[in-house]
PDB file of N, CA and C in Angstrom:
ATOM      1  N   UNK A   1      31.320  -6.019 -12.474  1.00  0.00           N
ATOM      2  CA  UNK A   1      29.974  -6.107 -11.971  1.00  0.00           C
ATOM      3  C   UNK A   1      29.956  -5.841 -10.473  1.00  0.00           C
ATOM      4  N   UNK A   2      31.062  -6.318  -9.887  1.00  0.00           N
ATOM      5  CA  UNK A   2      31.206  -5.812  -8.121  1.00  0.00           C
ATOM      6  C   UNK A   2      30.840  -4.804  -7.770  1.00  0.00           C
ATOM      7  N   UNK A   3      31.968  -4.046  -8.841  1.00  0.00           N
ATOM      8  CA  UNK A   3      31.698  -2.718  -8.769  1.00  0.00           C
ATOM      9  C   UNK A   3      30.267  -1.610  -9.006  1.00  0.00           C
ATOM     10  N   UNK A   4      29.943  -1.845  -9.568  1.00  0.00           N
ATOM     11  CA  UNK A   4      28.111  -1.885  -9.611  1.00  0.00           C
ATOM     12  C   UNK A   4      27.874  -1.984  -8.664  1.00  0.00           C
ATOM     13  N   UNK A   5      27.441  -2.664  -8.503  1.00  0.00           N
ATOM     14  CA  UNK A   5      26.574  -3.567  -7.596  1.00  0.00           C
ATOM     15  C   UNK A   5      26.826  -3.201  -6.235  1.00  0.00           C
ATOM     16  N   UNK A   6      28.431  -2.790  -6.014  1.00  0.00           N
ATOM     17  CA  UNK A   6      28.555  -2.056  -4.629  1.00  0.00           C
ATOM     18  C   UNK A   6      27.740  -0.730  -4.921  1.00  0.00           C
ATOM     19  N   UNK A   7      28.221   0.208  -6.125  1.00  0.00           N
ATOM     20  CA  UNK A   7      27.340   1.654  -6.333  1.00  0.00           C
ATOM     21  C   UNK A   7      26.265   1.231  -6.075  1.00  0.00           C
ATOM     22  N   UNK A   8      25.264   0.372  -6.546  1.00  0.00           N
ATOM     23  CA  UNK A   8      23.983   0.400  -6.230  1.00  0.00           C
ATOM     24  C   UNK A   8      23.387   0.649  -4.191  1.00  0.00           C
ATOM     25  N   UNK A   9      24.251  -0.148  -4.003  1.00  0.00           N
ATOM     26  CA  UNK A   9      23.888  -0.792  -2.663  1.00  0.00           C
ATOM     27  C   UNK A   9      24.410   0.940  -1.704  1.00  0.00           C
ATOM     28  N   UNK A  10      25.512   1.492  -1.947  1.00  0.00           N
ATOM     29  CA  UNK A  10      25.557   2.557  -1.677  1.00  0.00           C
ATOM     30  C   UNK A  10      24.880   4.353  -2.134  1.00  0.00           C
ATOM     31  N   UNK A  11      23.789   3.498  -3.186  1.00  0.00           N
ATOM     32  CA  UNK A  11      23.039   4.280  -3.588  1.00  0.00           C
ATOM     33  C   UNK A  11      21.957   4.207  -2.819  1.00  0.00           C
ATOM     34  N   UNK A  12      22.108   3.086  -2.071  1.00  0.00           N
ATOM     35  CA  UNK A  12      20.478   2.357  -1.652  1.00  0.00           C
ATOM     36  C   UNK A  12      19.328   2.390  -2.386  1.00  0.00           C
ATOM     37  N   UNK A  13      19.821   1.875  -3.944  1.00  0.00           N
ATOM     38  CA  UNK A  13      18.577   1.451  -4.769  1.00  0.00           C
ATOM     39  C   UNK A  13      19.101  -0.219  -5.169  1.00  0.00           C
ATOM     40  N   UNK A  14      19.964  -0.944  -4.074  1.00  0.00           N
ATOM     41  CA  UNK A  14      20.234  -2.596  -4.301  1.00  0.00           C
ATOM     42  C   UNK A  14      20.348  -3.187  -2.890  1.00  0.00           C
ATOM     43  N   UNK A  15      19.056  -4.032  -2.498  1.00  0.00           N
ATOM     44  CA  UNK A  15      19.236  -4.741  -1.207  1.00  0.00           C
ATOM     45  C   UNK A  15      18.967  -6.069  -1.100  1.00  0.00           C
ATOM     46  N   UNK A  16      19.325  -6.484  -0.275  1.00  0.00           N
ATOM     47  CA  UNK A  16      19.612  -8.118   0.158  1.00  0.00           C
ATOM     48  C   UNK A  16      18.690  -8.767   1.177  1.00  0.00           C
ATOM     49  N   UNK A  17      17.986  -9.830   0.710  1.00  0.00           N
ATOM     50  CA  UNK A  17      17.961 -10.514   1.835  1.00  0.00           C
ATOM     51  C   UNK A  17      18.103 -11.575   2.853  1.00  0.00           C
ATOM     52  N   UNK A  18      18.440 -11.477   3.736  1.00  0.00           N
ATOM     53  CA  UNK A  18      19.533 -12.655   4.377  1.00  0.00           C
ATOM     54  C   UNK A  18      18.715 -13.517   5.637  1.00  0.00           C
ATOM     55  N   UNK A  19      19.126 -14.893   5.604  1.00  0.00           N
ATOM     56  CA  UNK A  19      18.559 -15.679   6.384  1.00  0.00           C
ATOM     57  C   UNK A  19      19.930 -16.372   7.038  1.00  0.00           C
ATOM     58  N   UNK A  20      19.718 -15.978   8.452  1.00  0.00           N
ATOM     59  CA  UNK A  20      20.971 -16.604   9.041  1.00  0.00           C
ATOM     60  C   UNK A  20      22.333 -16.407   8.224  1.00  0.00           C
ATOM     61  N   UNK A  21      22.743 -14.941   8.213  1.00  0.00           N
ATOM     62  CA  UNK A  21      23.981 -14.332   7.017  1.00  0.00           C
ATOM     63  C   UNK A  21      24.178 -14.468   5.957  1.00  0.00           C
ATOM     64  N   UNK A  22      22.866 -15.511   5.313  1.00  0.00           N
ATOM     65  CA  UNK A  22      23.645 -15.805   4.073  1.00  0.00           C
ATOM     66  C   UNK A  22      22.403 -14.871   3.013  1.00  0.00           C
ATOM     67  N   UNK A  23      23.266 -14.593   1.705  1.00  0.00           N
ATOM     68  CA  UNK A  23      22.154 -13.744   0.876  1.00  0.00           C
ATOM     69  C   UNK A  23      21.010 -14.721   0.261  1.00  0.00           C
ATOM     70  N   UNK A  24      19.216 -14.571   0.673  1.00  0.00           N
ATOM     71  CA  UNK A  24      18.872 -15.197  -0.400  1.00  0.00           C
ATOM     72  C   UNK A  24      18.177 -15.158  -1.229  1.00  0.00           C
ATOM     73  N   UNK A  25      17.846 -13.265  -0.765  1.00  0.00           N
ATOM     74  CA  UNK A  25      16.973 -12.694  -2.168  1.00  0.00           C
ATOM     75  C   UNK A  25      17.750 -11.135  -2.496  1.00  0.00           C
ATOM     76  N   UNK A  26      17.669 -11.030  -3.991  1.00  0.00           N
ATOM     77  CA  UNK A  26      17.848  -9.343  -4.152  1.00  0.00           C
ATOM     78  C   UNK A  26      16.871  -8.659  -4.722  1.00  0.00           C
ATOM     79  N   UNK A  27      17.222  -7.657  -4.730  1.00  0.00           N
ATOM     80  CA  UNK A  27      15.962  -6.707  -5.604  1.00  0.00           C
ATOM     81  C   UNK A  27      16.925  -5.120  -5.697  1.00  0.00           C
ATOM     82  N   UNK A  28      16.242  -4.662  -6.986  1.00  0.00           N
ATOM     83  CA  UNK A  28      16.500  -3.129  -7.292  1.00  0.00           C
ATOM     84  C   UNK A  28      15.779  -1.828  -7.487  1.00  0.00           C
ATOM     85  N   UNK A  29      15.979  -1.134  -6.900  1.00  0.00           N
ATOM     86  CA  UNK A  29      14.670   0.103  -7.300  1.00  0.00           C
ATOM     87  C   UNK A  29      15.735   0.985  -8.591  1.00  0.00           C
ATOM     88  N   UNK A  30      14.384   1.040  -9.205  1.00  0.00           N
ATOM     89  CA  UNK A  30      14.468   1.850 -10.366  1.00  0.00           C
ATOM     90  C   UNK A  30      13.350   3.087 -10.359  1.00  0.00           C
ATOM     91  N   UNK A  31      14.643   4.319 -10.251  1.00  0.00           N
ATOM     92  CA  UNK A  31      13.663   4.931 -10.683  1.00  0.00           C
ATOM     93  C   UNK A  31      13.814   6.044 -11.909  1.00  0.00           C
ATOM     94  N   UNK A  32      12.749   6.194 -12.573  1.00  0.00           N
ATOM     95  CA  UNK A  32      12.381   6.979 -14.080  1.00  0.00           C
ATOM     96  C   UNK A  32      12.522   8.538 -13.864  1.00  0.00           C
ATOM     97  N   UNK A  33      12.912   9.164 -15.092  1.00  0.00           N
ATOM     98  CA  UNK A  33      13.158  10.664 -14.915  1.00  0.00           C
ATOM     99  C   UNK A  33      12.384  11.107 -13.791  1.00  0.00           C
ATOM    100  N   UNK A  34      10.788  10.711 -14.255  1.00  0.00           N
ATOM    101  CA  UNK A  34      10.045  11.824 -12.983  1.00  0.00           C
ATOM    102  C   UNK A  34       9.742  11.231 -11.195  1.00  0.00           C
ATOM    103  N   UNK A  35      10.819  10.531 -11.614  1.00  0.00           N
ATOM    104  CA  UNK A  35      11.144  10.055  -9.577  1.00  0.00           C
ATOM    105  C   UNK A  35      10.373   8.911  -9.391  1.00  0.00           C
ATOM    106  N   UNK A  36       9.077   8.483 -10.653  1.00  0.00           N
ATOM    107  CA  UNK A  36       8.743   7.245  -9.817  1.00  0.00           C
ATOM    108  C   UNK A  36       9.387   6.235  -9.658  1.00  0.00           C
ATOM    109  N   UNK A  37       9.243   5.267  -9.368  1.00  0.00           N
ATOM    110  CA  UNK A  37       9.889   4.210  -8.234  1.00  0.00           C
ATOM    111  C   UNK A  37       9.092   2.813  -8.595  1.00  0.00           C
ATOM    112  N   UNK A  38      10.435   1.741  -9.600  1.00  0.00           N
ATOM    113  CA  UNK A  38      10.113   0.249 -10.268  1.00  0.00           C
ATOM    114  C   UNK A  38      11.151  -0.491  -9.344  1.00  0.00           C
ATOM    115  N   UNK A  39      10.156  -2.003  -8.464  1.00  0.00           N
ATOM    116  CA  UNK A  39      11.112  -2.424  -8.415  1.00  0.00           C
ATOM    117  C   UNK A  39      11.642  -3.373  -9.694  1.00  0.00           C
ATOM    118  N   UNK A  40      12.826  -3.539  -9.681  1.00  0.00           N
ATOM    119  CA  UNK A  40      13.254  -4.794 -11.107  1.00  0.00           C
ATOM    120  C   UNK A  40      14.186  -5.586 -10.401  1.00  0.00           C
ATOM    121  N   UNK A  41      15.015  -6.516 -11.408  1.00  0.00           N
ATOM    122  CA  UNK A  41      16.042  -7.450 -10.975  1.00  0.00           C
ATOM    123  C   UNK A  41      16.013  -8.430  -8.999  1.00  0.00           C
ATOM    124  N   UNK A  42      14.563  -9.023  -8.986  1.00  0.00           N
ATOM    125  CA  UNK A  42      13.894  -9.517  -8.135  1.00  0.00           C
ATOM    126  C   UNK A  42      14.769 -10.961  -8.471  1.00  0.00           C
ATOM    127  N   UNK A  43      15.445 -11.051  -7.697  1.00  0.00           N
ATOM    128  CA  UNK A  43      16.216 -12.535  -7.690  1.00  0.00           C
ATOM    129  C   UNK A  43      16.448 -13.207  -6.318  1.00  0.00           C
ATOM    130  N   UNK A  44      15.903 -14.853  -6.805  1.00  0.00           N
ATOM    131  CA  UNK A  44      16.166 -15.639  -5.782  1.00  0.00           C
ATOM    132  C   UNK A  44      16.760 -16.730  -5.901  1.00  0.00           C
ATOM    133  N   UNK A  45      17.919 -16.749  -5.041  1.00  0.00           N
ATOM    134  CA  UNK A  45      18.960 -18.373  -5.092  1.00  0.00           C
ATOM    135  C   UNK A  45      17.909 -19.378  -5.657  1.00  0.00           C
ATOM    136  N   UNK A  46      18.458 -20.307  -6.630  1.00  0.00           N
ATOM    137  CA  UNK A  46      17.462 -21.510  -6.313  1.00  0.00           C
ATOM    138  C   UNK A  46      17.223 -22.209  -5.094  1.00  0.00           C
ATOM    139  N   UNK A  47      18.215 -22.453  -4.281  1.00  0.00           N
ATOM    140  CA  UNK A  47      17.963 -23.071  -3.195  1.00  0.00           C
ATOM    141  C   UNK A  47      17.098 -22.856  -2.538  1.00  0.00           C
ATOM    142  N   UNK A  48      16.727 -21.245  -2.130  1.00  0.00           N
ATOM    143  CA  UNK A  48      16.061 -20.841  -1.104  1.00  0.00           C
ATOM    144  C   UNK A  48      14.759 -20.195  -1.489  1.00  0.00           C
ATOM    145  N   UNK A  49      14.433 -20.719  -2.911  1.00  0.00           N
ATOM    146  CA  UNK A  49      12.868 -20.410  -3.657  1.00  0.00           C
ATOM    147  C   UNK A  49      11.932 -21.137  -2.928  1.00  0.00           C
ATOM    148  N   UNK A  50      10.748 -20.683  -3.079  1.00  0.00           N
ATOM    149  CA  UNK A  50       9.414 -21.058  -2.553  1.00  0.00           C
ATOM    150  C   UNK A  50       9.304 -21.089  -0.787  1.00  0.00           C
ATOM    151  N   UNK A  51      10.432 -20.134  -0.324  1.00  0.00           N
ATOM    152  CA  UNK A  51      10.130 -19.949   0.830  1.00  0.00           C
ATOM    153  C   UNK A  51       9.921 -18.932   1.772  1.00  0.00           C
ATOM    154  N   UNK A  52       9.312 -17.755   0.741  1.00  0.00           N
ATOM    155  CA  UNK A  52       8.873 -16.403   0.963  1.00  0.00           C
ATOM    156  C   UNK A  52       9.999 -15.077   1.290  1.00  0.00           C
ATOM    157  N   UNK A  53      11.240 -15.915   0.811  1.00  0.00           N
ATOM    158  CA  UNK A  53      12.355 -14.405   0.755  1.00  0.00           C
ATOM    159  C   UNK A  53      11.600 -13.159  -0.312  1.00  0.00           C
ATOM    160  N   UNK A  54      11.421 -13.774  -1.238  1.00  0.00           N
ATOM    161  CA  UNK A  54      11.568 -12.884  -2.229  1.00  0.00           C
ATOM    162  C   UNK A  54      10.210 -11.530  -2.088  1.00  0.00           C
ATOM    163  N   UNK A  55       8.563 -12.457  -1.477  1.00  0.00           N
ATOM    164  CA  UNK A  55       7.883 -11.688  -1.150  1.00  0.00           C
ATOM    165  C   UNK A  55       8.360 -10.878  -0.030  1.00  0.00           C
ATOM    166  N   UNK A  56       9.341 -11.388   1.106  1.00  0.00           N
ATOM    167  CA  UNK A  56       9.983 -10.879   2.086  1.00  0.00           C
ATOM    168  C   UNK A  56      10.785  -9.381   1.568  1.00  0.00           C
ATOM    169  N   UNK A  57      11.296  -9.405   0.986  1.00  0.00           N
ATOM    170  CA  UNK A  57      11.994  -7.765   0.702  1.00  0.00           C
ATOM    171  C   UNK A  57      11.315  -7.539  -0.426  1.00  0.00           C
ATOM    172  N   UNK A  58       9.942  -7.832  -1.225  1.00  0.00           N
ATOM    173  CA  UNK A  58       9.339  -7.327  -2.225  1.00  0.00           C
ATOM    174  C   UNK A  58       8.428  -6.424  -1.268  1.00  0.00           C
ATOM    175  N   UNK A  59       8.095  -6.786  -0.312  1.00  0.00           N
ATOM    176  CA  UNK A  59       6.828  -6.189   1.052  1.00  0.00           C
ATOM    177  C   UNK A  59       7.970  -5.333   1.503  1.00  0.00           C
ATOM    178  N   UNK A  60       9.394  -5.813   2.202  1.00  0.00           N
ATOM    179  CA  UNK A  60       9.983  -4.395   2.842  1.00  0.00           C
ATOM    180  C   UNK A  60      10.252  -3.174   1.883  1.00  0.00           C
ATOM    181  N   UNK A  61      10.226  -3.432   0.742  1.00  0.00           N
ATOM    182  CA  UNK A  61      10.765  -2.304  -0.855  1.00  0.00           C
ATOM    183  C   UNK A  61       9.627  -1.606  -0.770  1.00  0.00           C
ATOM    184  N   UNK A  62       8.729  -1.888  -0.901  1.00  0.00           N
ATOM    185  CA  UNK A  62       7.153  -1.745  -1.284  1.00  0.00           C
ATOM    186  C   UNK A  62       7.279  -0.505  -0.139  1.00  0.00           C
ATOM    187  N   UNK A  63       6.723  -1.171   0.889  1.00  0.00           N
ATOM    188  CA  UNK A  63       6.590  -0.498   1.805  1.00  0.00           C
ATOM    189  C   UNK A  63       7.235   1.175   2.163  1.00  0.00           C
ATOM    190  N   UNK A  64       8.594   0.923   2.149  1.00  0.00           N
ATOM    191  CA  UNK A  64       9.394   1.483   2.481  1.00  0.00           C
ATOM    192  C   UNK A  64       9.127   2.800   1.339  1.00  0.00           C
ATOM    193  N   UNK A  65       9.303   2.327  -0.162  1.00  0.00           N
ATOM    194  CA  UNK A  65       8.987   3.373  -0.543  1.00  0.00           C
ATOM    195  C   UNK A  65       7.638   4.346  -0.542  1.00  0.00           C
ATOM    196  N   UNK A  66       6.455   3.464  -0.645  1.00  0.00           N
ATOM    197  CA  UNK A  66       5.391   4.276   0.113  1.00  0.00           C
ATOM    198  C   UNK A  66       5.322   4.851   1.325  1.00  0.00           C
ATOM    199  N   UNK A  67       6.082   5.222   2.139  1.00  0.00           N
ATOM    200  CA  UNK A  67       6.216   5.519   3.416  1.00  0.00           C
ATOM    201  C   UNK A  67       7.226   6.699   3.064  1.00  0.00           C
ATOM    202  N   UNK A  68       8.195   6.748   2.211  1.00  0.00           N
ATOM    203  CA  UNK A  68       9.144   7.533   1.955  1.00  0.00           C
ATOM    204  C   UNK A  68       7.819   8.397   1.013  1.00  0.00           C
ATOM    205  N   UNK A  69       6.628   8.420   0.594  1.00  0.00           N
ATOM    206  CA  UNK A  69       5.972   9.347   0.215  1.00  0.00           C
ATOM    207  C   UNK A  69       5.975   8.969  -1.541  1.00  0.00           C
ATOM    208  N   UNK A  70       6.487   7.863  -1.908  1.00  0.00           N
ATOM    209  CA  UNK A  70       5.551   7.207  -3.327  1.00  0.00           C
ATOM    210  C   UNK A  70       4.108   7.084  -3.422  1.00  0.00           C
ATOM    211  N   UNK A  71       3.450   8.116  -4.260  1.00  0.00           N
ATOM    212  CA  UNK A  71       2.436   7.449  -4.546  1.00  0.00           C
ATOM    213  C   UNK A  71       1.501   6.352  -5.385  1.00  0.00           C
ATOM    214  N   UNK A  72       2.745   5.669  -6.130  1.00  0.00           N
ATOM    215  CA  UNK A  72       2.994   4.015  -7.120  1.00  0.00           C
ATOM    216  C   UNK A  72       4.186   3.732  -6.847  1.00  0.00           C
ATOM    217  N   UNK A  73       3.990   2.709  -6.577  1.00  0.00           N
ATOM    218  CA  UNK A  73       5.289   1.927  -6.717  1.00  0.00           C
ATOM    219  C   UNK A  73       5.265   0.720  -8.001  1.00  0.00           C
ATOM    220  N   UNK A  74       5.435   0.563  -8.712  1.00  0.00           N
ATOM    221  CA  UNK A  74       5.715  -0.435  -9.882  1.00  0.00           C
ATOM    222  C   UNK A  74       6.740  -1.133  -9.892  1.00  0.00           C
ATOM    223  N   UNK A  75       6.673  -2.494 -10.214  1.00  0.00           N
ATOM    224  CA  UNK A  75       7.396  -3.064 -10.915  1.00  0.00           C
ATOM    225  C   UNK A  75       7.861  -3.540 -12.218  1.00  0.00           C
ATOM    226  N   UNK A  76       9.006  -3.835 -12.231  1.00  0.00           N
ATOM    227  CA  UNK A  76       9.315  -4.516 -13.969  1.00  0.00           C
ATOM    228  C   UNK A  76       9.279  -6.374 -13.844  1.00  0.00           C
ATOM    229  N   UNK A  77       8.749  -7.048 -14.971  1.00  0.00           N
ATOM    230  CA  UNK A  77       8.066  -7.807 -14.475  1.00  0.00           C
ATOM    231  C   UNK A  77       8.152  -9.053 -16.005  1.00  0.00           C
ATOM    232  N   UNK A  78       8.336 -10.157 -16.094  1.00  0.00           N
ATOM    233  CA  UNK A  78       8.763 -11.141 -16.883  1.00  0.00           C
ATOM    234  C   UNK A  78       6.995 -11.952 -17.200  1.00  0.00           C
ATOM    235  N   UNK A  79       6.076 -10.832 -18.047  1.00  0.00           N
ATOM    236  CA  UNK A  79       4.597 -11.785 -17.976  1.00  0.00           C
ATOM    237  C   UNK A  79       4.543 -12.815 -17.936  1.00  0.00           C
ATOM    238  N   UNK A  80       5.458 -13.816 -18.646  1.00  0.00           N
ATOM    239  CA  UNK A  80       5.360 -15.026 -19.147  1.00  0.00           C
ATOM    240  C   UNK A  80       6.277 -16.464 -18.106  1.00  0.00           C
ATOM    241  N   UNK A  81       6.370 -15.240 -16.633  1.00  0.00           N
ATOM    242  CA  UNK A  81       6.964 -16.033 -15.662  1.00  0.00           C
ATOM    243  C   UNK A  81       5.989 -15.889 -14.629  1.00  0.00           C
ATOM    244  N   UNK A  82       5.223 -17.329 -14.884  1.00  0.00           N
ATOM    245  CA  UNK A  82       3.617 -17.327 -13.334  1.00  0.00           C
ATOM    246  C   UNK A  82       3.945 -17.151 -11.923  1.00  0.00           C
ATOM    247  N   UNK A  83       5.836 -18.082 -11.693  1.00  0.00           N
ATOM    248  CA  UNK A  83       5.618 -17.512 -10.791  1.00  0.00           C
ATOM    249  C   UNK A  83       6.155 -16.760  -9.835  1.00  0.00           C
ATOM    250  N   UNK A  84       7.177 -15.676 -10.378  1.00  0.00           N
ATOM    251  CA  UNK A  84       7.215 -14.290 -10.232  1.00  0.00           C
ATOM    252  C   UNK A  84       6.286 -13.719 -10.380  1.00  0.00           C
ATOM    253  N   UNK A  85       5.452 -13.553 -10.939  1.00  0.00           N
ATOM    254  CA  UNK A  85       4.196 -12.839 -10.689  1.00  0.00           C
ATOM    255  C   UNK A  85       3.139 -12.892  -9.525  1.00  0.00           C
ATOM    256  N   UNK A  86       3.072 -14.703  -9.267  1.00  0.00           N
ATOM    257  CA  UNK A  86       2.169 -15.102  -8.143  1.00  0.00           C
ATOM    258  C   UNK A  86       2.469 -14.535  -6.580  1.00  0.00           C
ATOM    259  N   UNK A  87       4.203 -14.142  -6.253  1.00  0.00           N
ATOM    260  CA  UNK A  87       4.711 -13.243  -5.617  1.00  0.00           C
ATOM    261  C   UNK A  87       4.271 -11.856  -5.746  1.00  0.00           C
ATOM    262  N   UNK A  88       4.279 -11.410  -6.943  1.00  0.00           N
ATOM    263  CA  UNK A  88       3.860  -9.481  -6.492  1.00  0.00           C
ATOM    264  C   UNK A  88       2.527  -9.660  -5.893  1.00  0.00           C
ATOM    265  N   UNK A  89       1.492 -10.435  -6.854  1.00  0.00           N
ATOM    266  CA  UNK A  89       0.338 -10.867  -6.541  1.00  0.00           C
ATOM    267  C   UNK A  89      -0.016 -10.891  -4.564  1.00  0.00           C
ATOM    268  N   UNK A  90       0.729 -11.795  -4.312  1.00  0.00           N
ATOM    269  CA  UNK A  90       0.633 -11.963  -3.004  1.00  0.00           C
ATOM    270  C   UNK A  90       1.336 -10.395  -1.944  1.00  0.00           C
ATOM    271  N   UNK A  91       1.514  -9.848  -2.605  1.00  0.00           N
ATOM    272  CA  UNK A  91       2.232  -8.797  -1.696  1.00  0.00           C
ATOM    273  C   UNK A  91       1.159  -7.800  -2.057  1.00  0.00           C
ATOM    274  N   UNK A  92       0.659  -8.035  -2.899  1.00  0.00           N
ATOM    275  CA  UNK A  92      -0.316  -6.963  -3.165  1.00  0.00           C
ATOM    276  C   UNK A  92      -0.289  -5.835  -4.200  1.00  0.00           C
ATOM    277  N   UNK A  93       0.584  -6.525  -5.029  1.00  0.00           N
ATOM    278  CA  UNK A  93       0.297  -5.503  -6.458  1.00  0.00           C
ATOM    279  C   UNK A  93      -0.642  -6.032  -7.349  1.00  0.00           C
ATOM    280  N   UNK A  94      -1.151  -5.279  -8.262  1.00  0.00           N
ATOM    281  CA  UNK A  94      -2.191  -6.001  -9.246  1.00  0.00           C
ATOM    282  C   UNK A  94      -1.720  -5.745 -10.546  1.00  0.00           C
ATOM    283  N   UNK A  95      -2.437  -6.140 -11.549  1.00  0.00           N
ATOM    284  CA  UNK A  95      -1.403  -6.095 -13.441  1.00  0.00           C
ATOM    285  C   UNK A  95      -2.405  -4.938 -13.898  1.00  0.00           C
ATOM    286  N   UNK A  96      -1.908  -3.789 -14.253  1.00  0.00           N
ATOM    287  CA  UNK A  96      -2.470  -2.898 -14.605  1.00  0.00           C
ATOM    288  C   UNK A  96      -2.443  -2.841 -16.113  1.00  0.00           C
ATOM    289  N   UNK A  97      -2.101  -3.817 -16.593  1.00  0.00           N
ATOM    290  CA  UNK A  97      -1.515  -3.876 -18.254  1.00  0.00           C
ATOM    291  C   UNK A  97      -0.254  -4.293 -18.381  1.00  0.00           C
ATOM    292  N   UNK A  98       0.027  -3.733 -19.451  1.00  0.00           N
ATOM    293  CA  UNK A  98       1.365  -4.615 -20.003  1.00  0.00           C
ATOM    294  C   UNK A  98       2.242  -2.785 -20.672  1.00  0.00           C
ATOM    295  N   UNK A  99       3.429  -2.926 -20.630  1.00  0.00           N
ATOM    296  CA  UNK A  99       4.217  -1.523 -21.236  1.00  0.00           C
ATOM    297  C   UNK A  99       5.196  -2.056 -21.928  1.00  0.00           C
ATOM    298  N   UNK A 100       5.288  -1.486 -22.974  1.00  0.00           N
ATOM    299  CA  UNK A 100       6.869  -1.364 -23.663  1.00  0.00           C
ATOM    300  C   UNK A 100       6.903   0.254 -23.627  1.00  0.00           C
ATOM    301  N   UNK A 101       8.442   0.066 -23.286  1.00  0.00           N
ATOM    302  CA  UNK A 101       9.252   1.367 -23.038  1.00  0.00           C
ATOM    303  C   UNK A 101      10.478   1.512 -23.677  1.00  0.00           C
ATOM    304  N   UNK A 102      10.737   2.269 -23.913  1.00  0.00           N
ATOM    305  CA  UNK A 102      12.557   2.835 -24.518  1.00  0.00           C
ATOM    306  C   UNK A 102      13.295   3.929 -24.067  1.00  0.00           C
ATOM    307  N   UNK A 103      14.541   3.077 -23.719  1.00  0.00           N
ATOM    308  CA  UNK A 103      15.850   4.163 -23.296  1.00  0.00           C
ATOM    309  C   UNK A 103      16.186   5.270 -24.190  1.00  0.00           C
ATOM    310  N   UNK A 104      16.398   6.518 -23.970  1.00  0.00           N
ATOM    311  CA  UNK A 104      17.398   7.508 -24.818  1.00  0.00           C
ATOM    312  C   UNK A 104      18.025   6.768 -25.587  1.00  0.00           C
ATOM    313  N   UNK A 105      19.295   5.907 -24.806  1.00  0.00           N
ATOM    314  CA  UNK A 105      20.225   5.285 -25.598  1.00  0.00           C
ATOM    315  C   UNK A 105      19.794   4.759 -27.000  1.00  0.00           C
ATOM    316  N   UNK A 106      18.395   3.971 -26.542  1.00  0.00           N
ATOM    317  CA  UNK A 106      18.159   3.209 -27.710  1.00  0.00           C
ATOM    318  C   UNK A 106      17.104   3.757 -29.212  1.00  0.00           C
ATOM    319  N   UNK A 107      17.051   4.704 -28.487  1.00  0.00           N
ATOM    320  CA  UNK A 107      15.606   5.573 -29.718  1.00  0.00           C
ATOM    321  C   UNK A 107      16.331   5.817 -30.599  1.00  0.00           C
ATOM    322  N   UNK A 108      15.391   5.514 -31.610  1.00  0.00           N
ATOM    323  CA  UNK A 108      15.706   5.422 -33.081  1.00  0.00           C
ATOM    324  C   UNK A 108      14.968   6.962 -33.496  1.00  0.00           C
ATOM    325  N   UNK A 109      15.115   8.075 -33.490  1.00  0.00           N
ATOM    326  CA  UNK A 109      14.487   9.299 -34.189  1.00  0.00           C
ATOM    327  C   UNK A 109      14.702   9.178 -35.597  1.00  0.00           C
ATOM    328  N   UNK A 110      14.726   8.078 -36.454  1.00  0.00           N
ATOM    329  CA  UNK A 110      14.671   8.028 -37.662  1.00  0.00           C
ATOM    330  C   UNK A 110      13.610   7.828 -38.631  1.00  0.00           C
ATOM    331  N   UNK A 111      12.414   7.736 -38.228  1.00  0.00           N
ATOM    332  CA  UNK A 111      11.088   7.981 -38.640  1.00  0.00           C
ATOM    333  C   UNK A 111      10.878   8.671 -39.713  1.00  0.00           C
TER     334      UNK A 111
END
């Protein structure tokens, strides 16, 4: 998983955010064949929840990719978790609906 996780970070689609050196939020951009741009895997230490890391690099991601010339940025998103959501909310995304999606890997063309 290191190993990952370093590719990501040298992909610069895996960043950190740190309070006084230590890590205490992550996040990942994902993006889909046609280049748009999800963030997912939005994680925060327990320790250091409810104290605006996570909106903290959800606003620098955001940003950054609209500025890099996204015109959506999306996220992937756990409905049935209020409050991960109450975070995008506050940064300023809104729920445009709900999606199920499928990988190559996983399609069944057996219909």
């Amino acid at each position: 998983m290191r190993k990952i996780v370093i590719g990501w970070v040298e992909a610069s689609i895996f960043f950190q955010w740190k309070d006084k050196g230590k890590i205490c939020a992550v996040a990942q951009i994902i993006y889909n064949d046609d280049g748009a741009a999800f963030i997912g895997h939005l994680f925060t230490k327990k320790e250091y929840r409810n104290k605006g890391y996570a909106a903290s690099i959800l606003y620098a991601i955001t940003k950054g990719l609209l500025e890099a010339g996204h015109k959506v940025c999306g996220l992937v998103s756990d409905s049935t978790n209020p409050a991960s959501n109450k975070v995008f909310i506050k940064v300023g995304y809104i729920q445009i609906g709900e999606h199920i999606a499928v990988t190559k890997e996983k399609w069944r063309n057996d219909k």
